[in-house]
C-alpha atoms as a PDB file:
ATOM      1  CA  UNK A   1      96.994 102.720  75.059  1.00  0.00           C
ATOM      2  CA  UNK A   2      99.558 100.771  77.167  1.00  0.00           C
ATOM      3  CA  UNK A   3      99.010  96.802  77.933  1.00  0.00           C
ATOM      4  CA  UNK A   4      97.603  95.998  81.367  1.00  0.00           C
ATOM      5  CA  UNK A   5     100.304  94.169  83.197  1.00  0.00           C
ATOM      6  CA  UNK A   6      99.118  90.493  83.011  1.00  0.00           C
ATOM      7  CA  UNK A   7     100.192  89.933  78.972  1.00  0.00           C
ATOM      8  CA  UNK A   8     102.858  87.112  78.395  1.00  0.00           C
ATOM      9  CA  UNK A   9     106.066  88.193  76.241  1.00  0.00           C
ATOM     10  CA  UNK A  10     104.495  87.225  72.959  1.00  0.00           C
ATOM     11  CA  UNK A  11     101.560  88.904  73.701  1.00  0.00           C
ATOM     12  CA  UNK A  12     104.206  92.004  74.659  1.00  0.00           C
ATOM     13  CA  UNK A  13     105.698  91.748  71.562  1.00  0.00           C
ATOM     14  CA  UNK A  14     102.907  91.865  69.411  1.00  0.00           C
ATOM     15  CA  UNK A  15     101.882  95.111  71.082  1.00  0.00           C
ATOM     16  CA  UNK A  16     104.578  96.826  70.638  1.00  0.00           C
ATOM     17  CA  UNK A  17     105.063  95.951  67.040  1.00  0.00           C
ATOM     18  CA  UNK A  18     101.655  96.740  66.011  1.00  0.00           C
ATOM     19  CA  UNK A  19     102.471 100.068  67.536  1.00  0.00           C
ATOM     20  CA  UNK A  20     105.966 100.573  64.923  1.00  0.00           C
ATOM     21  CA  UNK A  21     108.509  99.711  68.008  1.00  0.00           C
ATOM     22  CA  UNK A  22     110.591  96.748  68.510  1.00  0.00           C
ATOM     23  CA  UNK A  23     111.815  94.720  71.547  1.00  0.00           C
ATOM     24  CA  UNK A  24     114.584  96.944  72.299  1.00  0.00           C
ATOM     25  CA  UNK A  25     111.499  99.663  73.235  1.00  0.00           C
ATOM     26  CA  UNK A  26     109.958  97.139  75.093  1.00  0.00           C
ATOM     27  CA  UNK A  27     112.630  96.191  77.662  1.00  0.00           C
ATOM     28  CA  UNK A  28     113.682 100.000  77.753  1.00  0.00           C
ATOM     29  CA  UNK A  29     109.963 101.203  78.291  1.00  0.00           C
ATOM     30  CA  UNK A  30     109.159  98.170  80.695  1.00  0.00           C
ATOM     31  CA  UNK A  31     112.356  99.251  82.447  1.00  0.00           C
ATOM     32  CA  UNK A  32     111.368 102.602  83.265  1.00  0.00           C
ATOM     33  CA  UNK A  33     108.294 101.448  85.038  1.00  0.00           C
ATOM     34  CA  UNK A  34     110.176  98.572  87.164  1.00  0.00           C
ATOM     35  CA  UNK A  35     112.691 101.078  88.580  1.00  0.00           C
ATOM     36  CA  UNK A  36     111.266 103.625  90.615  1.00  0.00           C
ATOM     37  CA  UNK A  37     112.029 105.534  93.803  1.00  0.00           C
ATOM     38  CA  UNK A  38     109.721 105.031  97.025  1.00  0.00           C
ATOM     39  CA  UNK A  39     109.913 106.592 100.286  1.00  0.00           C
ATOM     40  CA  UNK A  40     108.670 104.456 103.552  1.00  0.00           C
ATOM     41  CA  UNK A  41     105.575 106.559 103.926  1.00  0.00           C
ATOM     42  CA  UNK A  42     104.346 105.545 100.161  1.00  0.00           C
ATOM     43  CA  UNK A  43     104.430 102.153 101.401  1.00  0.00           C
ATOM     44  CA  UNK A  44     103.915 101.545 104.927  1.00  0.00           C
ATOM     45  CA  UNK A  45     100.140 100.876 104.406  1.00  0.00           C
ATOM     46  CA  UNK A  46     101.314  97.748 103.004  1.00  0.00           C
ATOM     47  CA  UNK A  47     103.465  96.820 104.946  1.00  0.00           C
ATOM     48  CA  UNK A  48     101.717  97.564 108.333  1.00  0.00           C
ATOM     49  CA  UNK A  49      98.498  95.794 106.736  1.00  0.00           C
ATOM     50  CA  UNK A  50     100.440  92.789 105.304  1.00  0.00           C
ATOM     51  CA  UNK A  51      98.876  90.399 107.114  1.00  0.00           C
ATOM     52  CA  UNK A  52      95.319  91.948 107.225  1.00  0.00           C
ATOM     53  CA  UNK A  53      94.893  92.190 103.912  1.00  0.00           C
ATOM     54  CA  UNK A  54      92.949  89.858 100.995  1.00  0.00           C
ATOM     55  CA  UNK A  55      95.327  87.126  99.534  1.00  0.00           C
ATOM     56  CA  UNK A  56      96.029  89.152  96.320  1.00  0.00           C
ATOM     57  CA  UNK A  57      98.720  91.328  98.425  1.00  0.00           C
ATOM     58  CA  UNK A  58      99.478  88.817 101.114  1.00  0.00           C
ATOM     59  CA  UNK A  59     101.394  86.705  98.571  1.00  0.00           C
ATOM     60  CA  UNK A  60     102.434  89.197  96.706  1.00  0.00           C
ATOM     61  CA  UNK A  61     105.518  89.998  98.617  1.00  0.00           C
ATOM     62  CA  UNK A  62     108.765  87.754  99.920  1.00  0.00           C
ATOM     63  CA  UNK A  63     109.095  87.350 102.985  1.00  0.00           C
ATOM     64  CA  UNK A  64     112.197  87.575 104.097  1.00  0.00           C
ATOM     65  CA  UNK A  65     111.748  91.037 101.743  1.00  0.00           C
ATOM     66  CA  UNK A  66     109.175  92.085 103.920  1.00  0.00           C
ATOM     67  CA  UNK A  67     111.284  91.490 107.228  1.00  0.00           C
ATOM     68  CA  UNK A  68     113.662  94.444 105.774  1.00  0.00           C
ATOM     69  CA  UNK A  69     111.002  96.512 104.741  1.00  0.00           C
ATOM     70  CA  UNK A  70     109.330  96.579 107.927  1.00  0.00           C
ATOM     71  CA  UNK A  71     113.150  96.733 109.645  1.00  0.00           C
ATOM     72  CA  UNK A  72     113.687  99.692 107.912  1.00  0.00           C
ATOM     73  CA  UNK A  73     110.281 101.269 107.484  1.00  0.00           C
ATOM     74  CA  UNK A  74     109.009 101.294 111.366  1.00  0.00           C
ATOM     75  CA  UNK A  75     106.122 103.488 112.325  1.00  0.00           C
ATOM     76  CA  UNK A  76     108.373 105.483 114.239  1.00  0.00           C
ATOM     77  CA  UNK A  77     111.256 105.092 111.671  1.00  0.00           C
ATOM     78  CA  UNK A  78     112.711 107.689 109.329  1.00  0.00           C
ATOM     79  CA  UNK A  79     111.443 108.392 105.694  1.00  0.00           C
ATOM     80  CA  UNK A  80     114.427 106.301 103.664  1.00  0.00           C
ATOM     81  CA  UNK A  81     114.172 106.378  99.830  1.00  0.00           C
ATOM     82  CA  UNK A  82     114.149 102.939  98.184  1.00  0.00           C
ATOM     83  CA  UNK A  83     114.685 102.043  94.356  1.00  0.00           C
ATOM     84  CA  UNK A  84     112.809  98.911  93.500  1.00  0.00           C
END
């Protein structure tokens, strides 16, 4: 079982205490899921479909972050790798 992504840090906490780990396995845990690789093609739906989409995504992203996503992840542009 793994929480759900909404959970505040005491809530976090608790979690991973009842399972025997500590807040040091927390942050590293938590860590590995933040920082990840992603090509252009994994997210160009989102990007193309920014301002199509339901409010959820539409304000889910900056937007001056968005501007150098969609710089660098044109339709016709190449496949670059980014680590969020």
């Amino acid at each position: 079982m793994a929480p759900m992504g909404g959970e505040d840090n005491t809530t976090l906490i608790e979690f991973y205490q009842s399972r025997g780990l500590n807040v040091l396995d927390l942050v590293v845990l938590s860590g590995t899921h933040t920082i990840v690789k992603a090509t252009c093609g994994s997210i160009q739906w989102r990007i193309c479909n920014y301002n199509k989409a339901n409010g959820v995504i539409k304000n889910s992203i900056d937007d001056k972050y968005l501007e150098y996503l969609t710089r660098k992840c044109s339709v016709d542009g190449p496949h670059i790798i980014f680590i969020f």
